[in-house]
PDB file of N, CA and C in Angstrom:
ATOM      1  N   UNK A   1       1.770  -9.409 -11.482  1.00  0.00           N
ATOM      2  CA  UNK A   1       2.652 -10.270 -12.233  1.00  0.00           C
ATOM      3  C   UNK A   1       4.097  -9.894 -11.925  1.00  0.00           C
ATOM      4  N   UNK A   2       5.031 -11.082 -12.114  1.00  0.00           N
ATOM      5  CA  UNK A   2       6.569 -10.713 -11.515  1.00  0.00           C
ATOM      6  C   UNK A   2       7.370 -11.913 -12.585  1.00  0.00           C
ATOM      7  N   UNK A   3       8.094 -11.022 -12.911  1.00  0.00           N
ATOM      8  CA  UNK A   3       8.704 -11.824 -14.215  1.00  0.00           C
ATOM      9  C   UNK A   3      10.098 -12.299 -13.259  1.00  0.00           C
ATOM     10  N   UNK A   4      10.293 -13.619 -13.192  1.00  0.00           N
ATOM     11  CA  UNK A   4      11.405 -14.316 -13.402  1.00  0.00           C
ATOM     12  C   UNK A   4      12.367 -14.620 -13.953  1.00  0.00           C
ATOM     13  N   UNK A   5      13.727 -13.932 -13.705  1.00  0.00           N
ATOM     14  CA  UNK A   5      14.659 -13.566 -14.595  1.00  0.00           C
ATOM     15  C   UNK A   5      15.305 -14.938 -15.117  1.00  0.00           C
ATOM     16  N   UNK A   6      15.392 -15.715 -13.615  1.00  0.00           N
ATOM     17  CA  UNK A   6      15.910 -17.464 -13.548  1.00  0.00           C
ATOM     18  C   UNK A   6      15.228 -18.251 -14.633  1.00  0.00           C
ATOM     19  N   UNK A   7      13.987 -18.545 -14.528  1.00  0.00           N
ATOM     20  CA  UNK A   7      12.488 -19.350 -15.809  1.00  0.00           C
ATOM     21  C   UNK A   7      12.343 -18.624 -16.703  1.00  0.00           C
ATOM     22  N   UNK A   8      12.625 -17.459 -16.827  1.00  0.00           N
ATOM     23  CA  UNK A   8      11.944 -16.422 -18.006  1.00  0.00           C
ATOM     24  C   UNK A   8      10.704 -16.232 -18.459  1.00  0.00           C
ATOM     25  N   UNK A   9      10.281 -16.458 -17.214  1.00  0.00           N
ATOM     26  CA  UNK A   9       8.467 -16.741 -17.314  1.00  0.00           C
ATOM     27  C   UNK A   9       7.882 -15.884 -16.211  1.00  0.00           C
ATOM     28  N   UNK A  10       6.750 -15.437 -16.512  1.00  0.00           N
ATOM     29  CA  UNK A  10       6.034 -14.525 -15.282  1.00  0.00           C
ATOM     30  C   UNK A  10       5.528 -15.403 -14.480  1.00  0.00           C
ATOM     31  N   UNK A  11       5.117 -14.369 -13.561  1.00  0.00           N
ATOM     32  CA  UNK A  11       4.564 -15.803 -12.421  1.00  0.00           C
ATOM     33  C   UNK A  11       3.533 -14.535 -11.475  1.00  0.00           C
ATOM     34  N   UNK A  12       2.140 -15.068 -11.602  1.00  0.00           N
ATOM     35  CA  UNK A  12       1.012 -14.232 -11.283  1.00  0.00           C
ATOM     36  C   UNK A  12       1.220 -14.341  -9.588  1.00  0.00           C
ATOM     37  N   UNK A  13       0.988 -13.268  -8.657  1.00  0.00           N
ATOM     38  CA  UNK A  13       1.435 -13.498  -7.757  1.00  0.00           C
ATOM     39  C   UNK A  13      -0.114 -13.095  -6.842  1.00  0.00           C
ATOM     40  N   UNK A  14      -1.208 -12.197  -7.648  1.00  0.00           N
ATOM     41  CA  UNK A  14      -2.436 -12.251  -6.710  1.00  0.00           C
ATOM     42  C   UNK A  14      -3.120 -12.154  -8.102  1.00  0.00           C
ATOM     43  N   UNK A  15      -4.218 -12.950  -7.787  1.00  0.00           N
ATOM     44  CA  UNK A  15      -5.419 -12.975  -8.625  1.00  0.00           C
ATOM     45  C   UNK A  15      -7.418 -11.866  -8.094  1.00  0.00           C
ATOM     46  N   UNK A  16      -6.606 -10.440  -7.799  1.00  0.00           N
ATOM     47  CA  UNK A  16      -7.582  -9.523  -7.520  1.00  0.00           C
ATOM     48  C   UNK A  16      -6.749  -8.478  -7.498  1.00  0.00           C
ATOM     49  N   UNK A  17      -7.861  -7.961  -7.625  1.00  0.00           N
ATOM     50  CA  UNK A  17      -7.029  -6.380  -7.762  1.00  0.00           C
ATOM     51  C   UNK A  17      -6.371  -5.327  -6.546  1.00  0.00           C
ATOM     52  N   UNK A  18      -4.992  -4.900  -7.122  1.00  0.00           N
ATOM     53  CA  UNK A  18      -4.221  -4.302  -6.121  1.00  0.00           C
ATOM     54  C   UNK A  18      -4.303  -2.866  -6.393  1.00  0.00           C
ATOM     55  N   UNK A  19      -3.828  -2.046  -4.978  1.00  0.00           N
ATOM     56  CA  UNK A  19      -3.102  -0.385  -5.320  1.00  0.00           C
ATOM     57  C   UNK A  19      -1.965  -0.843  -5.544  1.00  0.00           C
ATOM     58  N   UNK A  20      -1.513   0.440  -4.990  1.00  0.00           N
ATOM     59  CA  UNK A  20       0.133   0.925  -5.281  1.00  0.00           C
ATOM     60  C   UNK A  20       0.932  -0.401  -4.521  1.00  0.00           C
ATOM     61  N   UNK A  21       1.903  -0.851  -5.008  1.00  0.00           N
ATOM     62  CA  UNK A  21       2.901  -1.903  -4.119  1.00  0.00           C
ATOM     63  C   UNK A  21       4.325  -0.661  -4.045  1.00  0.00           C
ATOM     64  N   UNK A  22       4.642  -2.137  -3.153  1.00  0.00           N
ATOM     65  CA  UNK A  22       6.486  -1.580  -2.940  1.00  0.00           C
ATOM     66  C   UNK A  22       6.851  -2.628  -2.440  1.00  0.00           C
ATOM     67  N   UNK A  23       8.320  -3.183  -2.924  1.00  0.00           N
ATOM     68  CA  UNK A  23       8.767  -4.005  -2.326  1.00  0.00           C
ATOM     69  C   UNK A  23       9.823  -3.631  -0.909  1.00  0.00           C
ATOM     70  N   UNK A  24       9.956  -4.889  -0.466  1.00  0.00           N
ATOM     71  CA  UNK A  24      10.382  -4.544   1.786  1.00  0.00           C
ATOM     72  C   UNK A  24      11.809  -3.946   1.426  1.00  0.00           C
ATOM     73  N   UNK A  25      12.446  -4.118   2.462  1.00  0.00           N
ATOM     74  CA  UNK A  25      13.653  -3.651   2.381  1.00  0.00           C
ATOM     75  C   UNK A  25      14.847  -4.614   1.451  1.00  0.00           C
ATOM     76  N   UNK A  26      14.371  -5.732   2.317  1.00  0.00           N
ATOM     77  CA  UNK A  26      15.034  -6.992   2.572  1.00  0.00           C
ATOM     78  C   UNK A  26      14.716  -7.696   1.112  1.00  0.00           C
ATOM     79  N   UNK A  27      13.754  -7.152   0.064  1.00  0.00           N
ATOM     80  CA  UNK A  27      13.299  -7.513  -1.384  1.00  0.00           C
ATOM     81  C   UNK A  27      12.840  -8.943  -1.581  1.00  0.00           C
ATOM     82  N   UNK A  28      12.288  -9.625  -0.048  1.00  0.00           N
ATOM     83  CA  UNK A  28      11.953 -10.992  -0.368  1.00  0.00           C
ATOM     84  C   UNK A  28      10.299 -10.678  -0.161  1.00  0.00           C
ATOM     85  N   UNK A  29       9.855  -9.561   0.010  1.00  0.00           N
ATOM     86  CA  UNK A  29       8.310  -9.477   0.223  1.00  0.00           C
ATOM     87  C   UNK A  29       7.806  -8.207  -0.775  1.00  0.00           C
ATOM     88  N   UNK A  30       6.710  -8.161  -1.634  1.00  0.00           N
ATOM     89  CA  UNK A  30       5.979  -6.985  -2.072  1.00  0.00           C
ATOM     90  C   UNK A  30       4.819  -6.851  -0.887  1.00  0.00           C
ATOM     91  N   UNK A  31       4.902  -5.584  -1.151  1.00  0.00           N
ATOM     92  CA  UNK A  31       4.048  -4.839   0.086  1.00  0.00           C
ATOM     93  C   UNK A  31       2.589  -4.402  -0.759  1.00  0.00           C
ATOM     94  N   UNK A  32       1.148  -4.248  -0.668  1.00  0.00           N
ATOM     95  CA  UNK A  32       0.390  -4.078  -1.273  1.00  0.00           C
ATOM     96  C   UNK A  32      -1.139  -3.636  -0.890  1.00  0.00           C
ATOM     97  N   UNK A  33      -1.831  -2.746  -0.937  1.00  0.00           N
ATOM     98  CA  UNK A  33      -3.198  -2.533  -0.654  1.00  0.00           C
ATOM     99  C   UNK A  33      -4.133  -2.996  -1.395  1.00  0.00           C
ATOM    100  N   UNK A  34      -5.388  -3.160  -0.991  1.00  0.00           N
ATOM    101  CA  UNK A  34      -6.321  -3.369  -1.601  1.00  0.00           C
ATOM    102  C   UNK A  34      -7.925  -2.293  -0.974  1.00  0.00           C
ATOM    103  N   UNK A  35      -8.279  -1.964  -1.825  1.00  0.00           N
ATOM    104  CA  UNK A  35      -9.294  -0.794  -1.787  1.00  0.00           C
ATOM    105  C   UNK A  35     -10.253  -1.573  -1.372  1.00  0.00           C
ATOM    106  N   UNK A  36     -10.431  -3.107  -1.070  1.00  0.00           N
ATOM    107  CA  UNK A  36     -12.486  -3.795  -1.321  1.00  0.00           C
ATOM    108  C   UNK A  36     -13.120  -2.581  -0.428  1.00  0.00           C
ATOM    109  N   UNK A  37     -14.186  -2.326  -0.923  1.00  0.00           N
ATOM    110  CA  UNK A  37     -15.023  -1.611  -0.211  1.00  0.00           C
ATOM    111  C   UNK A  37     -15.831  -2.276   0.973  1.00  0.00           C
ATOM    112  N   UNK A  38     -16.025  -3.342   1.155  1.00  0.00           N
ATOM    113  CA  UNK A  38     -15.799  -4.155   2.425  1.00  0.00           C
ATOM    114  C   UNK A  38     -15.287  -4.709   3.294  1.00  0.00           C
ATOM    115  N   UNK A  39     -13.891  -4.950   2.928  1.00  0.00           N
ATOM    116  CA  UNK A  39     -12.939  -5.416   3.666  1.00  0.00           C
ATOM    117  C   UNK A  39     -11.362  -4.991   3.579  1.00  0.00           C
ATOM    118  N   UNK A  40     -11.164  -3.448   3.057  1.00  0.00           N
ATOM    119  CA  UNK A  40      -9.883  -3.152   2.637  1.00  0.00           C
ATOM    120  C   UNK A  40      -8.827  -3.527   3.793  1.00  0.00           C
ATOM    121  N   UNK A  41      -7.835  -3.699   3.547  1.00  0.00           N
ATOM    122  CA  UNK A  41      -6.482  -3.878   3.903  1.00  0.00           C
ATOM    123  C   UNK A  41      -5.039  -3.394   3.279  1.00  0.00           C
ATOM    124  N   UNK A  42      -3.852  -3.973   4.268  1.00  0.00           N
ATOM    125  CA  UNK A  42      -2.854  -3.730   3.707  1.00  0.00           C
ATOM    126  C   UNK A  42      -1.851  -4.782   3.399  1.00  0.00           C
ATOM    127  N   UNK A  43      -1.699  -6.063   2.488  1.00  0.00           N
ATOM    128  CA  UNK A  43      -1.120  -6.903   2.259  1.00  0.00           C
ATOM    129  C   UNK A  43       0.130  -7.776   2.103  1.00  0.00           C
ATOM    130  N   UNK A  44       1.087  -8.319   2.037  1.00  0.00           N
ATOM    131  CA  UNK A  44       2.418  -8.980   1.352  1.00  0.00           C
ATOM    132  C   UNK A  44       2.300 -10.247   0.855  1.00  0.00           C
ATOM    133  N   UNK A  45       3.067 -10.187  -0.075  1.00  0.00           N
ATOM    134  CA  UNK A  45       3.402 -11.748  -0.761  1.00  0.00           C
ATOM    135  C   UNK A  45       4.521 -11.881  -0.589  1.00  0.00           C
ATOM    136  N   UNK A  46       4.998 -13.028  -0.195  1.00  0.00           N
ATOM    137  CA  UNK A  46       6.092 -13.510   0.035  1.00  0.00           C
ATOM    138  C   UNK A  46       6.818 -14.143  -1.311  1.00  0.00           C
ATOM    139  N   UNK A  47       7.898 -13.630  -2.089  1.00  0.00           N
ATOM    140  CA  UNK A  47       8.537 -13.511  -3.294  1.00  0.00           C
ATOM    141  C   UNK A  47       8.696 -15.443  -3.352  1.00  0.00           C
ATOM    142  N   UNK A  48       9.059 -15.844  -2.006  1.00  0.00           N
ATOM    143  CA  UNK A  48      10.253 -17.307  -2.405  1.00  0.00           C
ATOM    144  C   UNK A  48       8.710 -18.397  -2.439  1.00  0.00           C
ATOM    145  N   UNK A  49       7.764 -17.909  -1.771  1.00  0.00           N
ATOM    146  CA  UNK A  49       6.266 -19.364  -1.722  1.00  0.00           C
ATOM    147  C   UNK A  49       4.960 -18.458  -2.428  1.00  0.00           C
ATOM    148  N   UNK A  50       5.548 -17.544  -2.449  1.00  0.00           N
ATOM    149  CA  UNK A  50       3.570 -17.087  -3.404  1.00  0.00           C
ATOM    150  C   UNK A  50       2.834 -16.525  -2.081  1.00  0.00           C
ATOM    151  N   UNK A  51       3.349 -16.505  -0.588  1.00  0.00           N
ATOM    152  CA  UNK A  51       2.321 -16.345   0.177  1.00  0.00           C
ATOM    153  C   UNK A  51       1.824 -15.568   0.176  1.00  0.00           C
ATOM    154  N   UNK A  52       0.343 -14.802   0.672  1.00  0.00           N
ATOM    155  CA  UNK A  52      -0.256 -13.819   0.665  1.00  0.00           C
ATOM    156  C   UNK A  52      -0.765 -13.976   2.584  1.00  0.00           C
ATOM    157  N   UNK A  53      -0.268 -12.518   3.064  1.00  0.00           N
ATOM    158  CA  UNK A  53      -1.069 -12.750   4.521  1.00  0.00           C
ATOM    159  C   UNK A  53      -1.243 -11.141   4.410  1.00  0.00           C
ATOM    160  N   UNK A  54      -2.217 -10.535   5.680  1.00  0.00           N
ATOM    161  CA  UNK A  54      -2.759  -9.124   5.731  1.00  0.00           C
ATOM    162  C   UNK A  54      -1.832  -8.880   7.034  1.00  0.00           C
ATOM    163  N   UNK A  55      -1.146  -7.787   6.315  1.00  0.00           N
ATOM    164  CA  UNK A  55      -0.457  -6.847   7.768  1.00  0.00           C
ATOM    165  C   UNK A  55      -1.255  -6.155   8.572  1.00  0.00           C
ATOM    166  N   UNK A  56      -2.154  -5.624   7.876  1.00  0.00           N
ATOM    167  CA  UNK A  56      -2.653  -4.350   8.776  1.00  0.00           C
ATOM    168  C   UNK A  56      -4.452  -4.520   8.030  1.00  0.00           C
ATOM    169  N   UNK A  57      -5.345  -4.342   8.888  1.00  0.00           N
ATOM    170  CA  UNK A  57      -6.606  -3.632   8.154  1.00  0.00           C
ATOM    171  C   UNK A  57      -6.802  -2.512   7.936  1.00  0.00           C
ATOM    172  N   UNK A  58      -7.352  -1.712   7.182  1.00  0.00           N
ATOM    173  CA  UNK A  58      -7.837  -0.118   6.891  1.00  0.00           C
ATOM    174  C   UNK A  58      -9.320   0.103   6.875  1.00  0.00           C
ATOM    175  N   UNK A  59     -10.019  -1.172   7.505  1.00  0.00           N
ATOM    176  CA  UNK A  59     -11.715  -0.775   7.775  1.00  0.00           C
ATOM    177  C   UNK A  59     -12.014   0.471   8.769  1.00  0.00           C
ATOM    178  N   UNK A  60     -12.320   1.256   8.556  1.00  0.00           N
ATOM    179  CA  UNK A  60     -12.926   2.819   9.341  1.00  0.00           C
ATOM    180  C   UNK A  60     -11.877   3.411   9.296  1.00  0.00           C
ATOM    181  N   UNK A  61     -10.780   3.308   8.275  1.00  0.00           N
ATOM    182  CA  UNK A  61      -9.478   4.435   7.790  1.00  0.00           C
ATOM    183  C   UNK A  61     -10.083   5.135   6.623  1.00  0.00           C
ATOM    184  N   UNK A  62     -10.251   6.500   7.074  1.00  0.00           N
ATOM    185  CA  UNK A  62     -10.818   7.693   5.948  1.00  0.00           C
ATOM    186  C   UNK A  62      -9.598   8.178   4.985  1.00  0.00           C
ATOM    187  N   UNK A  63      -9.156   7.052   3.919  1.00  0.00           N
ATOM    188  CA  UNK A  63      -8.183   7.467   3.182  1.00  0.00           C
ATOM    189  C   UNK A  63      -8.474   8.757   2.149  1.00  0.00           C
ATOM    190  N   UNK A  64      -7.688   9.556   1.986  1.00  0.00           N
ATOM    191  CA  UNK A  64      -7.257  10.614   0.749  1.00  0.00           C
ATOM    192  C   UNK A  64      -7.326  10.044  -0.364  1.00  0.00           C
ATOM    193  N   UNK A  65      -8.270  10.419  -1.448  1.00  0.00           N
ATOM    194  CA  UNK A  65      -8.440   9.787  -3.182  1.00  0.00           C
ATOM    195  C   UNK A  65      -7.597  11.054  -3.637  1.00  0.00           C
ATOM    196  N   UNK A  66      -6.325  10.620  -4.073  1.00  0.00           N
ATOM    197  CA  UNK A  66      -5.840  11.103  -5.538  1.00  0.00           C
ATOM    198  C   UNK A  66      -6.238  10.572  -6.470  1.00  0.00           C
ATOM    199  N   UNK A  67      -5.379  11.270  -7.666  1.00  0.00           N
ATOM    200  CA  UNK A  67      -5.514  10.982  -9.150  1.00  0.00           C
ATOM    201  C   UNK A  67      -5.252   9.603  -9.245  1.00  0.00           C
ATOM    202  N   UNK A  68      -4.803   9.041  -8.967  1.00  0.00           N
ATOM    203  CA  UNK A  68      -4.307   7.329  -9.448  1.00  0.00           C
ATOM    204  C   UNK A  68      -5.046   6.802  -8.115  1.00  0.00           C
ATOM    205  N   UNK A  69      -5.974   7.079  -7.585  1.00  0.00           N
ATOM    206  CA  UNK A  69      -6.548   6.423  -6.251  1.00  0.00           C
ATOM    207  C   UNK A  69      -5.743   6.408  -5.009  1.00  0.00           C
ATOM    208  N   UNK A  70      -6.367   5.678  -4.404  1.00  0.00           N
ATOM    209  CA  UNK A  70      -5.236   5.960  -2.374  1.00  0.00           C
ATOM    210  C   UNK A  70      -4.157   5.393  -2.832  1.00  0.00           C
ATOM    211  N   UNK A  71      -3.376   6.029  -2.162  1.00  0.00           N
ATOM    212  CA  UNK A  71      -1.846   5.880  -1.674  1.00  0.00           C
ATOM    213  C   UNK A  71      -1.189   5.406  -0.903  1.00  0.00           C
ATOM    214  N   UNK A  72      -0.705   4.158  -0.851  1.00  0.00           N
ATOM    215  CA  UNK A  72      -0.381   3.327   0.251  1.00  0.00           C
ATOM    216  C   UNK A  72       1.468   3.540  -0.141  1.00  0.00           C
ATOM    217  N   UNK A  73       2.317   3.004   1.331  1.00  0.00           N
ATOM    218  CA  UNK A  73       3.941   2.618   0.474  1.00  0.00           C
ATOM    219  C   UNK A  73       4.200   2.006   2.173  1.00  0.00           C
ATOM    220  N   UNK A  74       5.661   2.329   2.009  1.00  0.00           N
ATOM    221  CA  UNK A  74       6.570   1.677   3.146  1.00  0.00           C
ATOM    222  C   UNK A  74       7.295   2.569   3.883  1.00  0.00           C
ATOM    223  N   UNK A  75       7.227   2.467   5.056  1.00  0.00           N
ATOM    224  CA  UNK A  75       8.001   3.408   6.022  1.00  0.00           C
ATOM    225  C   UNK A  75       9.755   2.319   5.933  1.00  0.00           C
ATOM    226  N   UNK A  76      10.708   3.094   6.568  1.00  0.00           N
ATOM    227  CA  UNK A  76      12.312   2.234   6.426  1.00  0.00           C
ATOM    228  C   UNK A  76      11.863   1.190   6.680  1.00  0.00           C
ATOM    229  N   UNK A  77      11.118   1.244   8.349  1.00  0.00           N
ATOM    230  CA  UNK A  77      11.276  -0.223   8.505  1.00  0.00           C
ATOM    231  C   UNK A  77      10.199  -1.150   7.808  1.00  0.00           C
ATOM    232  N   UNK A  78       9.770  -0.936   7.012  1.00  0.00           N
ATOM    233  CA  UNK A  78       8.702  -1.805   6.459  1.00  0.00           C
ATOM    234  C   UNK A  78       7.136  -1.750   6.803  1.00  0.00           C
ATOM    235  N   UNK A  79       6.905  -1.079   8.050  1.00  0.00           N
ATOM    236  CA  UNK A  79       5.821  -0.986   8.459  1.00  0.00           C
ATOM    237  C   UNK A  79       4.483  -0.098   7.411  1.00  0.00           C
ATOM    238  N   UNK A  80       3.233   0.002   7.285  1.00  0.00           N
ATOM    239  CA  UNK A  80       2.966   0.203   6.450  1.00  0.00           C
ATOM    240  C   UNK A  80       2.262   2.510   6.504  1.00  0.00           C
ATOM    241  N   UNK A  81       2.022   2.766   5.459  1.00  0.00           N
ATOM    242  CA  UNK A  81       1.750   3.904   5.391  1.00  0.00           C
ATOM    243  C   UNK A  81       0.730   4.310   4.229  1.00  0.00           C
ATOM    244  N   UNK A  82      -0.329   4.840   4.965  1.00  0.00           N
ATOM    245  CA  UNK A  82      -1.243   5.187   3.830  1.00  0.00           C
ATOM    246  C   UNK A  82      -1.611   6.682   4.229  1.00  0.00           C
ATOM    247  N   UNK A  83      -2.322   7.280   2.806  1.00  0.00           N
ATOM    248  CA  UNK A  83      -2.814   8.827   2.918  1.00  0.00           C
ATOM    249  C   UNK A  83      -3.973   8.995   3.607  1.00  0.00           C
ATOM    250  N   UNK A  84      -4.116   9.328   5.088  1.00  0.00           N
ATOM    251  CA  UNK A  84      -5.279   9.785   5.356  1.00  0.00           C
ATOM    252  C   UNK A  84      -6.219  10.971   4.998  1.00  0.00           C
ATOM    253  N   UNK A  85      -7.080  10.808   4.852  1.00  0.00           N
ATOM    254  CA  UNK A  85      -8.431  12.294   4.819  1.00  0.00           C
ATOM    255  C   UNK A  85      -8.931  12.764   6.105  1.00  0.00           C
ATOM    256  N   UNK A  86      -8.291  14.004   6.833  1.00  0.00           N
ATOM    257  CA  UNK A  86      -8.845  14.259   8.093  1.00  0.00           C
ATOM    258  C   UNK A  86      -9.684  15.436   7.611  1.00  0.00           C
ATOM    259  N   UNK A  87      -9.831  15.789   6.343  1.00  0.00           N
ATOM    260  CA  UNK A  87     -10.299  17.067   5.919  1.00  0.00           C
ATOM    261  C   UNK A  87      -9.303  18.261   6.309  1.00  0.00           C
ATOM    262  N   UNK A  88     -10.116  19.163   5.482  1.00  0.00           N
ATOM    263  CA  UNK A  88      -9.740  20.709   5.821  1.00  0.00           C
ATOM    264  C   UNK A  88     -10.694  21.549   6.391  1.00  0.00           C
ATOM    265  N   UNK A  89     -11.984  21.429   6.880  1.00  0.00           N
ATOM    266  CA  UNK A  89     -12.732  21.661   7.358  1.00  0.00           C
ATOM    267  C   UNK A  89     -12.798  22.654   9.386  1.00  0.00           C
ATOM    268  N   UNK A  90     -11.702  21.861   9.707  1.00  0.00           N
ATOM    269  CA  UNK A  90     -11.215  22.319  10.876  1.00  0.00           C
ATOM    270  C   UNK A  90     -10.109  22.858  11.044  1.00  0.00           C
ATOM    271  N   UNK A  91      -9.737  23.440  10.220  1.00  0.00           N
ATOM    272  CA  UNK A  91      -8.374  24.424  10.018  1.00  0.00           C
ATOM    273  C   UNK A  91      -9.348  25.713   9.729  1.00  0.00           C
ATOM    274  N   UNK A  92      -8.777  26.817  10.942  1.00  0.00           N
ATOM    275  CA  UNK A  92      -9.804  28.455  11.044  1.00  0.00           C
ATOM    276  C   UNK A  92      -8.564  29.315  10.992  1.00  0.00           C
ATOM    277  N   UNK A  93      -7.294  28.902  10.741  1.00  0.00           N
ATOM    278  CA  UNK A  93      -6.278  30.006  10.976  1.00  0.00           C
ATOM    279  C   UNK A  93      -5.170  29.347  10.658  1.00  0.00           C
ATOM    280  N   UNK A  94      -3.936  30.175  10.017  1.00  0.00           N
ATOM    281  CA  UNK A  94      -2.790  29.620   9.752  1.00  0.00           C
ATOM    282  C   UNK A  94      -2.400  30.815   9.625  1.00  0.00           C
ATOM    283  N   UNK A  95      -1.062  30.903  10.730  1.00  0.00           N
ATOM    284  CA  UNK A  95       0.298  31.650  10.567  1.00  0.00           C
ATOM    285  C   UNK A  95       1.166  31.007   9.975  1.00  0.00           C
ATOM    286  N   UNK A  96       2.142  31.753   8.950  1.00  0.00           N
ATOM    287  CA  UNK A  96       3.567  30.919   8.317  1.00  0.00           C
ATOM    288  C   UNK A  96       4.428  32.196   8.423  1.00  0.00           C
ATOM    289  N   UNK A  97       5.557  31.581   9.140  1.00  0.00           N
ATOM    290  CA  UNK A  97       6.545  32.494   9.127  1.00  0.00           C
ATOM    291  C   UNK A  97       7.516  31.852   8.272  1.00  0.00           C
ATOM    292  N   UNK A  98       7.600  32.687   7.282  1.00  0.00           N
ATOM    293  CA  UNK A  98       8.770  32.200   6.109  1.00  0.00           C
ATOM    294  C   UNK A  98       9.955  32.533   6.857  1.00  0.00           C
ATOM    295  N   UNK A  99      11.262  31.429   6.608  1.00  0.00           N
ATOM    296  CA  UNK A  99      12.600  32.049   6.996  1.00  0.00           C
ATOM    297  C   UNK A  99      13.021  32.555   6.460  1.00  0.00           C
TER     298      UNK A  99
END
């Protein structure tokens, strides 16, 4: 939902369920994931027509579950960014040299 400051009325902008959004740079697009367990992706709606098109797919992307679920956002240029899960499983050694 996106409230309209101009109408003073909300205005439903997807009818299914989203993750995390962010809006673009340029503030005429929300940026948005969707978890389906069959067909996840990474989404936008276009603020000025309602549009909805898929930027990116995330089918065979092994995302990271946090507390509030995966984590999607926006790199500067808009392009998209989510938390992968490569595990910890293959990490046998770590040096840290503190400065």
């Amino acid at each position: 939902m996106l409230f309209d400051f101009t109408t003073q009325k909300w205005v439903e902008l997807a009818q299914f369920p989203i993750g995390y959004f962010s809006w673009s740079q340029d503030r005429k697009s929300i940026y948005f994931d969707v978890g389906s367990p069959t067909d996840p992706a990474f989404y936008r709606v276009r603020i000025s027509d309602d549009k909805i098109e898929q930027v990116a797919s995330l089918k065979g992307v092994r995302r990271a579950l946090g507390v509030m679920g995966w984590w999607a956002g926006l790199a500067p240029d808009d392009s998209p960014l989510v938390l992968r899960d490569i595990g910890t499983q293959e990490i046998y050694a770590l040096d840290w040299l503190a400065p």
